[in-house]
Protein backbone atom coordinates (compact mmCIF):
# COMPACT_ATOMS: atom_id res chain seq x y z
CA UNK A 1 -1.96 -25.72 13.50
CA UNK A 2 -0.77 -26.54 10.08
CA UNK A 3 2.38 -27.47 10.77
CA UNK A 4 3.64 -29.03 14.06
CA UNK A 5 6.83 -27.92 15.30
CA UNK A 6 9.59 -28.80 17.44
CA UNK A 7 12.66 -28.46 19.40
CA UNK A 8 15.22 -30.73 18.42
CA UNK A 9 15.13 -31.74 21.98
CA UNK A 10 11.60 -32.70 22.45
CA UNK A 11 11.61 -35.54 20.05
CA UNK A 12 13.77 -37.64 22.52
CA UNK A 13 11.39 -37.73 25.11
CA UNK A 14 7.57 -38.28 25.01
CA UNK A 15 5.13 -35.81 24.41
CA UNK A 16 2.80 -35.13 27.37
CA UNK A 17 -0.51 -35.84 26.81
CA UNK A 18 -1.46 -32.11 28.42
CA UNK A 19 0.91 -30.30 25.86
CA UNK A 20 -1.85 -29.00 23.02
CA UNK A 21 0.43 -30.12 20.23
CA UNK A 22 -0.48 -33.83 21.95
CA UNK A 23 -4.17 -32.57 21.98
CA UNK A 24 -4.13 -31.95 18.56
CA UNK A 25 -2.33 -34.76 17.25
CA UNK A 26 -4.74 -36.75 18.77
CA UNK A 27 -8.42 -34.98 18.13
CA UNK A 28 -7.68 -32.88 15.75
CA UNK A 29 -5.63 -35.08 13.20
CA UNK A 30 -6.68 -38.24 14.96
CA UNK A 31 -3.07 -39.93 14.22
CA UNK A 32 -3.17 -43.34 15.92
CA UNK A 33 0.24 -45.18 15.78
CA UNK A 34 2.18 -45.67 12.23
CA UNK A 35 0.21 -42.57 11.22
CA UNK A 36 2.14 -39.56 10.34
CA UNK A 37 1.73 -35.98 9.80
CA UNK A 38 3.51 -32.65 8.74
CA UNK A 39 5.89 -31.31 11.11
CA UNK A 40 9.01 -29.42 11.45
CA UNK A 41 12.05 -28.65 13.93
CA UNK A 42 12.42 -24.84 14.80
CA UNK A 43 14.50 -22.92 12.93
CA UNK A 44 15.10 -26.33 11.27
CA UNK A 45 13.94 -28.60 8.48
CA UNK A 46 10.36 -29.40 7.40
CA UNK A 47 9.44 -33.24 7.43
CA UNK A 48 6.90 -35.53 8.70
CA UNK A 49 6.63 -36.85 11.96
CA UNK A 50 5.39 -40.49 12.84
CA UNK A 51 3.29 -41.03 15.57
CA UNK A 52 5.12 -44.17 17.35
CA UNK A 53 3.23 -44.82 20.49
CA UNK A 54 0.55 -43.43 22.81
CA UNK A 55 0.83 -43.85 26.50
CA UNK A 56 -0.74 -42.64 29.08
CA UNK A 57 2.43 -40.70 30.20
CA UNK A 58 2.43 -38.72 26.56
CA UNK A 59 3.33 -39.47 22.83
CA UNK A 60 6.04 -40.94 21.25
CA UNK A 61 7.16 -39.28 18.10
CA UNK A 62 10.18 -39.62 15.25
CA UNK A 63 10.94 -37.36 12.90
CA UNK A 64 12.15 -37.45 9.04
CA UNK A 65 13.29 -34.20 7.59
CA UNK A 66 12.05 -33.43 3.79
CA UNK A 67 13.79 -30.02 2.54
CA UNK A 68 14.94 -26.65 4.27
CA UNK A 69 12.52 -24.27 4.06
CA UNK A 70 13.21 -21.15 1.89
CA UNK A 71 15.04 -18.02 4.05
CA UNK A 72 12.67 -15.34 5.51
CA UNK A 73 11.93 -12.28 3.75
CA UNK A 74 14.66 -9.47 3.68
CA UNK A 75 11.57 -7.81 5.12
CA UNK A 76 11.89 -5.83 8.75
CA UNK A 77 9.66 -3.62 11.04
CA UNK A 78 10.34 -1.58 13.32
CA UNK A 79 7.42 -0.48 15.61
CA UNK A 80 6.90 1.69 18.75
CA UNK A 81 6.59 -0.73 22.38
CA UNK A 82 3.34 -1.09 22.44
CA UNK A 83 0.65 -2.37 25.49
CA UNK A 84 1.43 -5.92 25.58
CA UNK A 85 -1.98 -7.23 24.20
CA UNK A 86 -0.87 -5.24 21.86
CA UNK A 87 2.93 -6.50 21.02
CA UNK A 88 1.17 -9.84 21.48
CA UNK A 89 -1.43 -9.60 18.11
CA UNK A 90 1.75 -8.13 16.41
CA UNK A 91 4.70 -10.67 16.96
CA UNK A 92 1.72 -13.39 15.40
CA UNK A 93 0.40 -11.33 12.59
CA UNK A 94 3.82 -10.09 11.46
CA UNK A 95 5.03 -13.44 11.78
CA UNK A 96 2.20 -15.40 9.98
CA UNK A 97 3.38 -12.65 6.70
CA UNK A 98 6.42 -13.29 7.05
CA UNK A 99 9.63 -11.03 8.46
CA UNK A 100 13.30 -11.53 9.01
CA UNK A 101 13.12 -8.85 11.92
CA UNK A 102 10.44 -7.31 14.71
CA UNK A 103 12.02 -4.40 16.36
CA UNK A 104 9.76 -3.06 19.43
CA UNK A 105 11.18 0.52 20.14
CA UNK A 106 11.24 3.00 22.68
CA UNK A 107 9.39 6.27 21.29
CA UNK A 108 8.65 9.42 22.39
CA UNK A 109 5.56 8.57 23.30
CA UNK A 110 5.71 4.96 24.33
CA UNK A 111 5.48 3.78 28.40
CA UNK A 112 8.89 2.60 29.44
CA UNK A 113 6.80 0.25 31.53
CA UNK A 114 5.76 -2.11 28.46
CA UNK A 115 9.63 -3.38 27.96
CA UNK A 116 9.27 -4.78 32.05
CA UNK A 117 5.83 -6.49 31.14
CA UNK A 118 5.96 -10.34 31.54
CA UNK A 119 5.66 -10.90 27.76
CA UNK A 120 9.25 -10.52 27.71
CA UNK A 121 10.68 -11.53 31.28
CA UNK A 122 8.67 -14.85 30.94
CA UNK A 123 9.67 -15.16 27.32
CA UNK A 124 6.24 -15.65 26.32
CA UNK A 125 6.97 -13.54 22.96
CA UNK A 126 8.93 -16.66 21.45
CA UNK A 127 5.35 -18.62 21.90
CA UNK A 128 3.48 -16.28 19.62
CA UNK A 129 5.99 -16.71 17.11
CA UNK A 130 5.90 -20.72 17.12
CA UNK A 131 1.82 -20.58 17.18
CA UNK A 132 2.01 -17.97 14.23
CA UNK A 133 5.17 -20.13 12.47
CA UNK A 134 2.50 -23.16 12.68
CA UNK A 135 -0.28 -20.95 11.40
CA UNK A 136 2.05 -20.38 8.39
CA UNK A 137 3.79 -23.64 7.37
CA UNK A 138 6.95 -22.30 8.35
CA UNK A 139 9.81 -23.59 10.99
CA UNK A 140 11.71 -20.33 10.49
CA UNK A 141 11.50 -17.36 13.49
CA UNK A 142 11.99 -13.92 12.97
CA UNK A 143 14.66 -12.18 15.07
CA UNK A 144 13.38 -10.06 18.11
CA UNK A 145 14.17 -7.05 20.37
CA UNK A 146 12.22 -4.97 22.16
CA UNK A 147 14.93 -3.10 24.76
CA UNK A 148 16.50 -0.47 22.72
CA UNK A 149 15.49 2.68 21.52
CA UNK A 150 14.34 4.44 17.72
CA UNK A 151 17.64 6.15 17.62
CA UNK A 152 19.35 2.68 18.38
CA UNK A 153 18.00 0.45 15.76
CA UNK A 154 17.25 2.98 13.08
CA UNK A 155 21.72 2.93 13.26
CA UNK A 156 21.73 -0.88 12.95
CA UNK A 157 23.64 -2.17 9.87
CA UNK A 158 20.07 -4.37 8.98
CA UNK A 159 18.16 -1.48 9.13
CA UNK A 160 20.54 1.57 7.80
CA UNK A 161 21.49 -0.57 4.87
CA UNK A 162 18.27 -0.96 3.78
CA UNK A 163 16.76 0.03 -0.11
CA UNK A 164 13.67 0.87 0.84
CA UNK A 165 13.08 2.44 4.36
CA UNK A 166 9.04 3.54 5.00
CA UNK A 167 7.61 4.91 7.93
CA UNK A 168 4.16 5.08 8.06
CA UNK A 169 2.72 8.80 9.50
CA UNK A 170 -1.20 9.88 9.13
CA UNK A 171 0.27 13.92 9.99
CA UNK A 172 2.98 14.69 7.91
CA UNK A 173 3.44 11.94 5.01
CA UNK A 174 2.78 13.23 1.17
CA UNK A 175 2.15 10.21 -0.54
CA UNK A 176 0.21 6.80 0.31
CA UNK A 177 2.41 3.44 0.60
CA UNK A 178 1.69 2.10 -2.70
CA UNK A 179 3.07 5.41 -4.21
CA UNK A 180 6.22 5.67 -2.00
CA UNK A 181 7.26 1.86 -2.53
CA UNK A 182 6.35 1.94 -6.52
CA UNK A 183 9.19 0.94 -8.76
CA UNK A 184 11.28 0.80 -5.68
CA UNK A 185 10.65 -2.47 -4.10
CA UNK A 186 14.26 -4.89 -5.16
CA UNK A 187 16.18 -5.60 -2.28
CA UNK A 188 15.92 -4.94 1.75
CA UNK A 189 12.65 -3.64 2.98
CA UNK A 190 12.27 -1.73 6.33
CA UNK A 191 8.54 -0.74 7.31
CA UNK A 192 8.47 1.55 10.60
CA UNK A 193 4.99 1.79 12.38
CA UNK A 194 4.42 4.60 15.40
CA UNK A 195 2.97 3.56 18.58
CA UNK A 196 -0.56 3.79 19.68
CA UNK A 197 -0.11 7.36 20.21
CA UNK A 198 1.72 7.72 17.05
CA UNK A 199 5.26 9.26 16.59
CA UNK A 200 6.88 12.72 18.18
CA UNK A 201 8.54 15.37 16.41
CA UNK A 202 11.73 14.18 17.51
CA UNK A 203 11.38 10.49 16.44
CA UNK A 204 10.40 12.10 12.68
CA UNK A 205 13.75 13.67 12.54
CA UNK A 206 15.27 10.68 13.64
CA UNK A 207 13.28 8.93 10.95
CA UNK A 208 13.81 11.29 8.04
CA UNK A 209 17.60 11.52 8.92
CA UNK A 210 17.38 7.68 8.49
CA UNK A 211 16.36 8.03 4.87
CA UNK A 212 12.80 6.83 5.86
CA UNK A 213 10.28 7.98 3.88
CA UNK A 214 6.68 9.06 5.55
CA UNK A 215 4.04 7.45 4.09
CA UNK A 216 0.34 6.87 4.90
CA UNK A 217 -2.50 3.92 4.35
CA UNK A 218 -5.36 6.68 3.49
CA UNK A 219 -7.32 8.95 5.37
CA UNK A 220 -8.90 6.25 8.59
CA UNK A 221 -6.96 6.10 11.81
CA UNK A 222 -5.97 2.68 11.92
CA UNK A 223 -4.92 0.15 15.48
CA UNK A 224 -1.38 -0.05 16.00
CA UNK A 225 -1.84 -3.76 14.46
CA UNK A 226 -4.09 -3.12 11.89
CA UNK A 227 -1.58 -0.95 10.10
CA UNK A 228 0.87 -3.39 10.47
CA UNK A 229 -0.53 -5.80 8.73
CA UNK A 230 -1.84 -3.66 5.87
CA UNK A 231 1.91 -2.33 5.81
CA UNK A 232 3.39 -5.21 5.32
CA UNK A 233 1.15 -6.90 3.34
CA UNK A 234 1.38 -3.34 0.50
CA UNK A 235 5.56 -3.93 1.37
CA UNK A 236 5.61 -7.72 0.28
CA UNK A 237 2.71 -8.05 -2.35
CA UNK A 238 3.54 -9.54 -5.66
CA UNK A 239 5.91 -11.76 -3.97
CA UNK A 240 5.64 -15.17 -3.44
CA UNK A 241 6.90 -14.29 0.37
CA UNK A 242 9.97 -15.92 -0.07
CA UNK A 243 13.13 -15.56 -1.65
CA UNK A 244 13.68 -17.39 -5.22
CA UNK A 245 14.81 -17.44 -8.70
CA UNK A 246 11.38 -17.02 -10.52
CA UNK A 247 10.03 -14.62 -7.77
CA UNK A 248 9.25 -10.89 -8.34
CA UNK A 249 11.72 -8.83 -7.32
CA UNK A 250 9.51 -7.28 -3.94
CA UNK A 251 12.02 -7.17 -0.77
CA UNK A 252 13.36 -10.34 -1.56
CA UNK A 253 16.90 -10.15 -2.41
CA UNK A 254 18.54 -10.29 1.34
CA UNK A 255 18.22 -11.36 4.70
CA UNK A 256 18.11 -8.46 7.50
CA UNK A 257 20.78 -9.88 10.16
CA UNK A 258 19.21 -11.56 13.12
CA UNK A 259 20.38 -9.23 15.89
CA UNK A 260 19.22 -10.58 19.52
């Protein structure tokens, strides 16, 4: 953790000693009481957080808010429901980049099943997204949905409206990613990355009648979340990762809406 973060909530009450943000507070950091250390509320404010007390009942924390952190990346991807192992290396790793948006879609060749798996029933997703948030000094979450369909979000306003719209295709794509995002990359990004057994004929059409372009990351066959993160990271480089004055213009112009 590199960042400690939480809900607004939890600062009213102690933290139990079994929670691992207590754990690490304590053996990690080794705070004792009057020490402080960086922290942040979710979707809230960075600050640092003073270690008050230590019972045996948990730890008692306050909070003092610094700045706002800096908006997410305009910078969304759309990828085919994947086995949840799967979903769960890409919600941290696409999160720990940095995206506004993480759209798991039914394919043509994805299992229905995945949307039922307990990932998303038990709302463990949200927990990879705080552990990755931590992992990258950030309080900000990106939005999530993983119950609609390739036709269905390729016709959201966040993702139609988009400058620059790449899917990534080893079969049928022309050009590799740095060539199909060169001298293109101001504004919006959308990146769209198959499933593990890559995308049908019919979600191509779907793609190219998008505007999405099919690109490729060279001749290997690459894991579902391999190519994710070498995706994103050829989509955002040369930018600081966040939106601001001095910063190249790479997808960083405008915030994707946070659809739920």
């Amino acid at each position: 953790m590199n960042l400690i973060l939480f809900e607004p909530s939890e600062l009213a009450k102690p933290l139990p000693r079994t929670d691992p943000r207590a754990e690490h507070i304590l053996t990690v950091l080794r705070r004792r009481p009057g020490d402080t250390f960086d922290a942040g509320l979710i979707d809230g404010p960075l600050g640092k957080a003073t270690l008050t007390g230590v019972t045996p009942d948990g730890l008692t924390l306050s909070f003092a808010a610094t700045r706002e952190p800096p908006p997410l990346p305009p910078v969304t991807l759309v990828v085919g429901l994947a086995r949840p192992q799967t979903a769960r290396k890409i919600l941290f790793e696409a999160t720990t980049l940095g995206v506004g948006a993480i759209h798991f879609v039914a394919t043509e060749k994805t299992d229905p099943n995945y949307a039922a798996s307990t990932l998303w029933r038990s709302g463990e997703w949200r927990r990879h997204l705080v552990d990755a948030a931590q992992q990258a000094f950030d309080t900000r979450l990106p939005a999530v949905t993983w119950n609609r369909s390739l036709a269905q979000t390729l016709a959201d306003e966040s993702v139609s409206s988009a400058p620059l719209r790449i899917a990534l295709d080893n079969y049928e794509a022309t050009a590799g990613l740095h060539e199909a995002v060169a001298g293109k990359r101001s504004g919006g990004c959308v990146l769209a990355v198959g499933p593990e057994r890559g995308w049908g004929d019919h979600d191509r059409d779907l793609l190219r009648g998008g505007g999405f372009t099919l690109a490729h990351l060279g001749s290997r066959v690459l894991r579902v979340e391999t190519a994710v993160v070498a995706g994103l990271a050829v989509m955002i480089a040369g930018s600081s990762g966040r939106a601001s004055a001095d910063a190249p213009a790479t997808c960083q112009e405008s915030r994707p809406c946070r659809s739920k």
